[in-house]
C-alpha atoms as a PDB file:
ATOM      1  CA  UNK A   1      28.213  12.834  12.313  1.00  0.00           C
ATOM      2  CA  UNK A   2      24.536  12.041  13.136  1.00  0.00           C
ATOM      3  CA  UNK A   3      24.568  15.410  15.455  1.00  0.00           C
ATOM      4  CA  UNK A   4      25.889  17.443  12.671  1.00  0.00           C
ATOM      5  CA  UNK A   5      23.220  16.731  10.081  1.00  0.00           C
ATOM      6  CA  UNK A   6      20.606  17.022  12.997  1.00  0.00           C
ATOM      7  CA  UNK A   7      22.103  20.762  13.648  1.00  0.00           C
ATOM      8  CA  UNK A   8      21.953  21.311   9.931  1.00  0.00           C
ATOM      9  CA  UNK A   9      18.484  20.334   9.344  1.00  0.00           C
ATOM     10  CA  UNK A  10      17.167  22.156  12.169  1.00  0.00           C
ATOM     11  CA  UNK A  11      18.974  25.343  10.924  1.00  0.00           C
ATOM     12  CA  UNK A  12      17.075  25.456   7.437  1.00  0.00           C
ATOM     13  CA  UNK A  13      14.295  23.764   8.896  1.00  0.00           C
ATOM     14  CA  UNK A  14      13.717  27.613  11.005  1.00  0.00           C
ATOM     15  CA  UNK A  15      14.301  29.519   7.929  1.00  0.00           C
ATOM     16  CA  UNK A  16      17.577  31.270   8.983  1.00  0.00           C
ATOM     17  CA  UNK A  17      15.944  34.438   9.033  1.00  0.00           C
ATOM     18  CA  UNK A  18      15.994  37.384  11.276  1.00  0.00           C
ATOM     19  CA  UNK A  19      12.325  37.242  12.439  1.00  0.00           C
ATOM     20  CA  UNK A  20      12.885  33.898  14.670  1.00  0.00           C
ATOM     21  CA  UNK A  21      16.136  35.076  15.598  1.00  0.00           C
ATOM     22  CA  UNK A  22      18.272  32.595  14.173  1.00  0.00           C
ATOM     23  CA  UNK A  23      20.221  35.240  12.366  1.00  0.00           C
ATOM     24  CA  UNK A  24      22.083  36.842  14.347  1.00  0.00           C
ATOM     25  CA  UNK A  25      22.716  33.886  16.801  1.00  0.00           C
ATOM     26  CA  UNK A  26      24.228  31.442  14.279  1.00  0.00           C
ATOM     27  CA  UNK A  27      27.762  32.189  15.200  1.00  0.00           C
ATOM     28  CA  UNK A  28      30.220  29.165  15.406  1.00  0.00           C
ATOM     29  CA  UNK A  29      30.651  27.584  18.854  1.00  0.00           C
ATOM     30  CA  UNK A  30      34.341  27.475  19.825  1.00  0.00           C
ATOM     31  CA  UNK A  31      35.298  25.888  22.969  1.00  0.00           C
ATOM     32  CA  UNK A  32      38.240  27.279  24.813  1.00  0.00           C
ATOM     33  CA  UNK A  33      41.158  26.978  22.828  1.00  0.00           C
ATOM     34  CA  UNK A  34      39.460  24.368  20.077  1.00  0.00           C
ATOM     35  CA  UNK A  35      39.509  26.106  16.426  1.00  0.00           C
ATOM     36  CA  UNK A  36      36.314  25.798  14.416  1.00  0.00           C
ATOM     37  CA  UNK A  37      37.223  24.196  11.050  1.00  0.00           C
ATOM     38  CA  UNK A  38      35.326  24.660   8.202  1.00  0.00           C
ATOM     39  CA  UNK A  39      34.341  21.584   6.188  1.00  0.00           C
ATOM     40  CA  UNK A  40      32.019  20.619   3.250  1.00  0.00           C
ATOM     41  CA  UNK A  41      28.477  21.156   4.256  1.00  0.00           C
ATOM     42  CA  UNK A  42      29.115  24.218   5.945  1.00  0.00           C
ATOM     43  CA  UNK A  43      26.293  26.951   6.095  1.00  0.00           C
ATOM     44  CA  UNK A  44      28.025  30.056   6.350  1.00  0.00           C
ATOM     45  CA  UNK A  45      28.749  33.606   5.967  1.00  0.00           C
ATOM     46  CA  UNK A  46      31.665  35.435   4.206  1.00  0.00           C
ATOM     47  CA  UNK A  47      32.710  39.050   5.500  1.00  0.00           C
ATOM     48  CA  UNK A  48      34.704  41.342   3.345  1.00  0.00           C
ATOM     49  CA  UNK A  49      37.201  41.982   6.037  1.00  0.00           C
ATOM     50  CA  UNK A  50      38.064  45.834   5.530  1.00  0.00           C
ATOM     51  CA  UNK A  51      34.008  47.255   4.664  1.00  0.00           C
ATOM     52  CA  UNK A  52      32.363  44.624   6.856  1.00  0.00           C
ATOM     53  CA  UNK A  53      29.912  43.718   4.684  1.00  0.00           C
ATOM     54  CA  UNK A  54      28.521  40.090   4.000  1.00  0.00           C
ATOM     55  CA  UNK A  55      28.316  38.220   0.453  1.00  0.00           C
ATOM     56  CA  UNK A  56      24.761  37.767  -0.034  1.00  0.00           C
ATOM     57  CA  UNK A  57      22.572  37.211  -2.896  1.00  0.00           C
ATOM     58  CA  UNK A  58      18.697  37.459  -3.937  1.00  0.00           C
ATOM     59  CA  UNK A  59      16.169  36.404  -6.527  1.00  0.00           C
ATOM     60  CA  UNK A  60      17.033  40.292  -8.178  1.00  0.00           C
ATOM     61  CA  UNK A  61      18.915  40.240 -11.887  1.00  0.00           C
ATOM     62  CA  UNK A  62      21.612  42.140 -12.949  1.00  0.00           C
ATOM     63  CA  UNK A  63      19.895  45.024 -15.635  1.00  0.00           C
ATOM     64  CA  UNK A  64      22.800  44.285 -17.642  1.00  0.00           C
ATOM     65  CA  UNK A  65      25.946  41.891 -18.643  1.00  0.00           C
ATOM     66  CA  UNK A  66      24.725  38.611 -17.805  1.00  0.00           C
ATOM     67  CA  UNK A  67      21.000  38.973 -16.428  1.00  0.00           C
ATOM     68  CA  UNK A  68      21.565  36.266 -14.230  1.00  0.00           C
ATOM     69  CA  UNK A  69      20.953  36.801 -10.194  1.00  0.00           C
ATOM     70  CA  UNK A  70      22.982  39.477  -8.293  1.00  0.00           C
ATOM     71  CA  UNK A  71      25.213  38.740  -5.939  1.00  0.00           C
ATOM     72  CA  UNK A  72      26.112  41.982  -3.595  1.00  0.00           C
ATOM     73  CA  UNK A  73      27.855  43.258  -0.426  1.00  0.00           C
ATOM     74  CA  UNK A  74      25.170  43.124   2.380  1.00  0.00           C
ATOM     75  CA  UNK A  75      25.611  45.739   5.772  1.00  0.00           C
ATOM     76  CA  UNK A  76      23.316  44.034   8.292  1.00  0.00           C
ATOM     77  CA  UNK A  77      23.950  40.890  10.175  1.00  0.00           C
ATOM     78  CA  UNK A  78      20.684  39.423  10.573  1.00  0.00           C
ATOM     79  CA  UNK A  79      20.164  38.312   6.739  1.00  0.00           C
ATOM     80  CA  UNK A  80      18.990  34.717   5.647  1.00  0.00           C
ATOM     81  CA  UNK A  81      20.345  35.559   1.792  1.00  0.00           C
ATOM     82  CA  UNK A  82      23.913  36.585   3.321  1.00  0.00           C
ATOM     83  CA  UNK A  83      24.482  32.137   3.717  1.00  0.00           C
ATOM     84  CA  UNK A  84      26.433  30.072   1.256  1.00  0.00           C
ATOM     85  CA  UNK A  85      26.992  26.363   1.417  1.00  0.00           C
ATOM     86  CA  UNK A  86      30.362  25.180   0.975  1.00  0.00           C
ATOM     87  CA  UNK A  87      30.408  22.048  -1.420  1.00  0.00           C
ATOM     88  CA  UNK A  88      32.965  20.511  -3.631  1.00  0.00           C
ATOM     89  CA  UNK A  89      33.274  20.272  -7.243  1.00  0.00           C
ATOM     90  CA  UNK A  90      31.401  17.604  -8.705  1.00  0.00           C
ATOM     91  CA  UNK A  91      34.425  15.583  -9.857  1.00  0.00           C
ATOM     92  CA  UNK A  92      35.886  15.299  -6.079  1.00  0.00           C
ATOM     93  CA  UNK A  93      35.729  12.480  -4.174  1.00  0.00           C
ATOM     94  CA  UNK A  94      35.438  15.054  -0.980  1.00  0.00           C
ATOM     95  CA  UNK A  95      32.235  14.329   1.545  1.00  0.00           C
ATOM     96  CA  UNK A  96      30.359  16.245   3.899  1.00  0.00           C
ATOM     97  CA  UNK A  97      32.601  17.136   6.860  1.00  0.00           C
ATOM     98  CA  UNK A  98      35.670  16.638   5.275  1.00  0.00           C
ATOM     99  CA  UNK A  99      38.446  19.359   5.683  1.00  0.00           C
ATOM    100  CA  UNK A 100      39.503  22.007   3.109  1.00  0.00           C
ATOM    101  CA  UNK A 101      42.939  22.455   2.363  1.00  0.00           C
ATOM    102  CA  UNK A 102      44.752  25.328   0.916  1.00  0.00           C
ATOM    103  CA  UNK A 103      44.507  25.464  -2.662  1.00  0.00           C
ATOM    104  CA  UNK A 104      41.505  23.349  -2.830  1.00  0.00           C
ATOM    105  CA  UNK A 105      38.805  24.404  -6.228  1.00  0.00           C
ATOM    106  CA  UNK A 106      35.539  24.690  -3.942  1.00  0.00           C
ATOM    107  CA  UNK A 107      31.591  25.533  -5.015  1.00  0.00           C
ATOM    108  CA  UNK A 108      29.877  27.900  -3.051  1.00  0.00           C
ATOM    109  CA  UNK A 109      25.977  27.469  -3.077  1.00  0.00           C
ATOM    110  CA  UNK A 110      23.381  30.385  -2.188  1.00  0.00           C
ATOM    111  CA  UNK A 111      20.826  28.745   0.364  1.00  0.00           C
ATOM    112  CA  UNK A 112      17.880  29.894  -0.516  1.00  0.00           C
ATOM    113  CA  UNK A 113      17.788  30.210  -4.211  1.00  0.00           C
ATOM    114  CA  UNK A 114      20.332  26.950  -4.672  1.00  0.00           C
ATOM    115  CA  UNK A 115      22.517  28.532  -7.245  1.00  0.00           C
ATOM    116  CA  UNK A 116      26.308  28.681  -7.535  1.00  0.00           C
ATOM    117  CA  UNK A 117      28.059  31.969  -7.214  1.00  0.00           C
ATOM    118  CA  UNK A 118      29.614  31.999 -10.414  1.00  0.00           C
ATOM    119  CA  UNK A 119      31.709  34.810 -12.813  1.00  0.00           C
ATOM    120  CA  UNK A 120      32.786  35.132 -16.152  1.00  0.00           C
ATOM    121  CA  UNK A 121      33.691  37.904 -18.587  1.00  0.00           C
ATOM    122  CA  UNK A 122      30.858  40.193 -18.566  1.00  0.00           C
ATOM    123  CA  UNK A 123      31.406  43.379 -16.758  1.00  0.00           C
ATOM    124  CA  UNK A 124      30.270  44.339 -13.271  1.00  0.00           C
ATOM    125  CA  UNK A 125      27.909  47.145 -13.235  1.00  0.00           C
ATOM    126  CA  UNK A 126      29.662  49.558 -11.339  1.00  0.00           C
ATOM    127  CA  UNK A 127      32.777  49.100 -11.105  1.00  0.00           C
ATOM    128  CA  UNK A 128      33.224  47.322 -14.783  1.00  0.00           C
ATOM    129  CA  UNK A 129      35.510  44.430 -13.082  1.00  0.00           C
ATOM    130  CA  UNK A 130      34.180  41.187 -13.363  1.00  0.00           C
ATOM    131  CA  UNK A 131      30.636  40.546 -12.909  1.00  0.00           C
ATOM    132  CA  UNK A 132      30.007  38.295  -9.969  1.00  0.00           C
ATOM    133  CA  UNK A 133      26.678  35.859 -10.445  1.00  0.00           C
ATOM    134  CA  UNK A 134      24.891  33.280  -9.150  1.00  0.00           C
ATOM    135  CA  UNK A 135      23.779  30.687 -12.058  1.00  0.00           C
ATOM    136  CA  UNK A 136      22.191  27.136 -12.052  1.00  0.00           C
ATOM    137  CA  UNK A 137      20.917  25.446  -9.608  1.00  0.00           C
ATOM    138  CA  UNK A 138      21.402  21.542  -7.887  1.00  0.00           C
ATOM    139  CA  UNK A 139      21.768  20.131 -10.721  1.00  0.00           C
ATOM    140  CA  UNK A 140      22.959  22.616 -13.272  1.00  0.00           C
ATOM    141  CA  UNK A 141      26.944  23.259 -12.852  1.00  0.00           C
ATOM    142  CA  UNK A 142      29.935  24.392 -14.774  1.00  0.00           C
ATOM    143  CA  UNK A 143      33.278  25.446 -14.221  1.00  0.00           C
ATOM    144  CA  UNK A 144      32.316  29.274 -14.259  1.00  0.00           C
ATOM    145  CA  UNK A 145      30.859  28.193 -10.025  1.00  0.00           C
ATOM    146  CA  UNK A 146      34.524  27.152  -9.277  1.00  0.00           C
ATOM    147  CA  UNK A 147      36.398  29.118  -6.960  1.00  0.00           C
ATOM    148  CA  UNK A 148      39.837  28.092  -5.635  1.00  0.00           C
ATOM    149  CA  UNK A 149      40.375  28.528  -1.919  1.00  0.00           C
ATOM    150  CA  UNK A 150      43.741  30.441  -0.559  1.00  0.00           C
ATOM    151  CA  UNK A 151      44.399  31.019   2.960  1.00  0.00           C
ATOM    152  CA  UNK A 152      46.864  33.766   3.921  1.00  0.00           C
ATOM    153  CA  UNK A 153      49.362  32.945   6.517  1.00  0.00           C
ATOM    154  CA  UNK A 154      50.384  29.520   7.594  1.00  0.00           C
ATOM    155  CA  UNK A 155      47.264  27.944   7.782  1.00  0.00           C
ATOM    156  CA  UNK A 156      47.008  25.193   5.416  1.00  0.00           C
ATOM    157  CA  UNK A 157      43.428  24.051   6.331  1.00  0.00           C
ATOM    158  CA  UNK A 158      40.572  26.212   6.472  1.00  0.00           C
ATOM    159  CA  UNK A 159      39.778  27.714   9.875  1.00  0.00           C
ATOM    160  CA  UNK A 160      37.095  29.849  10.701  1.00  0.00           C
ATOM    161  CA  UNK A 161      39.385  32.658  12.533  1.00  0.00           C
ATOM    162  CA  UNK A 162      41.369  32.562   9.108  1.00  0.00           C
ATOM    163  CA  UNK A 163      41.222  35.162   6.185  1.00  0.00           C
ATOM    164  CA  UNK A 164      41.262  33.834   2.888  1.00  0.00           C
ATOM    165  CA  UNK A 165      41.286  34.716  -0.816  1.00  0.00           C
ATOM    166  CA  UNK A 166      38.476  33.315  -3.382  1.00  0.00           C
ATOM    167  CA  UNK A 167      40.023  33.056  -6.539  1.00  0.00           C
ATOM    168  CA  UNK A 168      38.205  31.989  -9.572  1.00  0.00           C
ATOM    169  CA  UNK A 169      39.416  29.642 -11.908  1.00  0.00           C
ATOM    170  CA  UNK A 170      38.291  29.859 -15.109  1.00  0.00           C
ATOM    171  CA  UNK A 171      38.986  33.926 -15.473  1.00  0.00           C
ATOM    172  CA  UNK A 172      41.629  34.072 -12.274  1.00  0.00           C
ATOM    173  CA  UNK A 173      40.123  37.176 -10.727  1.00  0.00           C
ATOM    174  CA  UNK A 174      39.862  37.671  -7.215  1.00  0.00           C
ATOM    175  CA  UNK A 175      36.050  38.080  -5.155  1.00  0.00           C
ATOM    176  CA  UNK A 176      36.387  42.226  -4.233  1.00  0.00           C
ATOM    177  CA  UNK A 177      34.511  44.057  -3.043  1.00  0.00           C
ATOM    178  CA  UNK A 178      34.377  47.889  -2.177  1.00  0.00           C
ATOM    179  CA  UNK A 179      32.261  50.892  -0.997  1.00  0.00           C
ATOM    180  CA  UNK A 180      30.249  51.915  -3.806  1.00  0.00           C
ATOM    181  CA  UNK A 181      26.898  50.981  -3.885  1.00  0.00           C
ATOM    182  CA  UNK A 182      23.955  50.296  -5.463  1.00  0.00           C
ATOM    183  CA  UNK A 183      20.940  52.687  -5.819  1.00  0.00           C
ATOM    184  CA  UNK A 184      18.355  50.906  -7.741  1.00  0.00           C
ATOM    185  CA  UNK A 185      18.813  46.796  -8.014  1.00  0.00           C
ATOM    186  CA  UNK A 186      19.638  47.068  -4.203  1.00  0.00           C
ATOM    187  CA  UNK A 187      20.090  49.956  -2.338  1.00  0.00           C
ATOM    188  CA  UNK A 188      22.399  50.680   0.053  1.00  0.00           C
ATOM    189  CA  UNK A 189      24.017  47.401  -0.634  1.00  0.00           C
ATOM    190  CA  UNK A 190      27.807  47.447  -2.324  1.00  0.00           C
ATOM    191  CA  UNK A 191      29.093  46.069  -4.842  1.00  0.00           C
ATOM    192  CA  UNK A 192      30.768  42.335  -5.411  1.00  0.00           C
ATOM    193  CA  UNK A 193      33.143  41.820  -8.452  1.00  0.00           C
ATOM    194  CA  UNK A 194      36.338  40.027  -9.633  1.00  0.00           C
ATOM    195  CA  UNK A 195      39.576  41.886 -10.058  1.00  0.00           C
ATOM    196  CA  UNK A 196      42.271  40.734 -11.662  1.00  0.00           C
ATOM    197  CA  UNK A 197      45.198  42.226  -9.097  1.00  0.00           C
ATOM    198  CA  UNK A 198      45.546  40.347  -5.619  1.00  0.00           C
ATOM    199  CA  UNK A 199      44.929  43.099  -3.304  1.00  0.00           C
ATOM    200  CA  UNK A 200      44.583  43.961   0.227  1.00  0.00           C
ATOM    201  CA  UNK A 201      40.673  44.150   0.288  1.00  0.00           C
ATOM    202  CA  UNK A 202      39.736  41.356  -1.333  1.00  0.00           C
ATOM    203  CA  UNK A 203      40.174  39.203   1.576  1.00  0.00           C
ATOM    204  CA  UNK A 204      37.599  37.392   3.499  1.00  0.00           C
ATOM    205  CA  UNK A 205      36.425  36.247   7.033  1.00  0.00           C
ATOM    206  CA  UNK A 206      34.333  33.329   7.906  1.00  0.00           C
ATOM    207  CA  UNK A 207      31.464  34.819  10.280  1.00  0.00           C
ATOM    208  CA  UNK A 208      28.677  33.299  11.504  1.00  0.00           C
ATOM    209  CA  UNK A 209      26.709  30.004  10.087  1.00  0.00           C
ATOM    210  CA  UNK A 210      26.709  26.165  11.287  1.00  0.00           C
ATOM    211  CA  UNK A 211      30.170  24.342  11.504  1.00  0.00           C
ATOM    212  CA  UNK A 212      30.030  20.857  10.745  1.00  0.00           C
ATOM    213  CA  UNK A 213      32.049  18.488  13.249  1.00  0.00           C
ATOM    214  CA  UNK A 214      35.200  17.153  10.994  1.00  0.00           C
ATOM    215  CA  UNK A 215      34.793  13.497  10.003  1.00  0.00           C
ATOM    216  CA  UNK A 216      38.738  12.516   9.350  1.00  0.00           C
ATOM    217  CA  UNK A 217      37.371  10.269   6.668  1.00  0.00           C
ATOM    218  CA  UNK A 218      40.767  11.657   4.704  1.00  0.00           C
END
C-alpha cells in the first residue's frame, strides 16, 4: 500500500499537466493478462465511449441555471482538468484501495479545483437536460455529488477495460454526453448533462490516470 500512495503523491506532486508530459503517459499499467481494477483513491479519466471525449472540468461558471463550475466534454488527451478522484460517500466505511462493486453510490472529485461533480434540476445550457456541476469542495458535500456506479455486462467489480453507466441518485438521470458544443464558456468543448432515458451513449470508459494496487481489506 506504501507504493501506491508514493505513486499517487508523485503524480500530483508533477502537476499532471501536459507541459512535463505526465499527461499523456498516465495510462494504467496492465501486466499480461492481470486486469487493472479501479479502487477508491483512483486518479482517473472518464471517456464518453462513442464521441471520445473526456469529462473534465475548470474554474469557468455556467452563465446560467446554477452558476456553479462547468463541467464539459474535453477532445484532447493531454489535459490536467480531464482527472477525477474516485472517493466514497461520506457515510461508507470504504478505504483507499478498496474495490467497487456494481451498484455501489460513489463521489467523484475534480483534482484540481477539489469539488464534487454534482447535478440537480436546473437545466443544461444546451441541450436543456440536466445540468451537470461541480459544487463544494473537501469539506462541503451533499447528496446532489452522489453518483451510483453500473457496469454493463457481467462484471460485478469495476475494471478499467469495463464500460459503465453513472447514474445519479438524487434526480436518476444518466451522465450524457453528445456532439454539440460550446462556443463561448468553452469552445470547441461538448457538452455534459443528465438524461433521464438509459441510452446507448451515455456509457463510459476508464482511460488513463493512476490505479491504486487493491488492498482486500473487504
Amino acid at each position: 500500500m506504501a507504493l501506491g500512495f508514493f505513486v499517487l503523491a508523485l503524480f500530483l506532486f508533477l502537476g499532471l499537466d501536459s507541459d512535463n508530459g505526465i499527461g499523456s503517459t498516465a495510462s494504467a499499467a496492465t501486466a499480461d493478462g492481470v486486469e487493472v481494477q479501479i479502487t477508491y483513491g483512483t486518479v482517473l479519466k472518464l471517456m464518453h465511449e462513442r464521441t471520445k471525449f473526456r469529462l473534465h472540468s475548470h474554474e469557468v461558471p455556467y452563465g446560467s441555471g446554477s452558476g456553479q463550475q462547468s463541467v464539459t466534454g474535453f477532445p484532447g488527451v493531454d489535459d490536467s482538468n480531464s482527472y477525477w478522484i474516485v472517493r466514497p460517500v461520506p457515510e461508507a466505511s470504504d478505504k483507499q484501495g478498496d474495490t467497487i462493486k456494481s451498484g455501489t453510490i460513489i463521489r467523484l472529485q475534480h483534482m484540481r479545483t477539489r469539488r464534487w461533480m454534482h447535478s440537480h434540476l436546473h437545466a443544461s445550457p444546451i441541450s436543456g437536460n440536466l445540468e451537470v456541476s461541480c459544487f463544494g469542495g473537501d469539506s462541503e458535500s451533499d447528496t446532489g455529488d452522489y453518483w451510483r456506479l453500473l457496469i454493463e455486462g457481467s462484471g460485478k467489480t469495476w475494471k478499467q477495460d469495463q464500460r459503465i453507466r453513472l447514474q445519479h441518485v438524487d434526480t436518476g438521470a444518466y451522465l450524457h454526453s453528445h456532439d454539440r458544443k460550446y462556443s463561448r464558456i468553452a469552445g470547441g468543448q461538448q457538452e455534459v448533462c443528465g438524461v433521464r432515458e438509459k441510452r446507448a451513449d451515455n456509457v463510459w470508459l476508464a482511460a488513463e490516470g493512476v490505479y491504486l494496487p487493491v488492498t482486500n481489506s473487504k
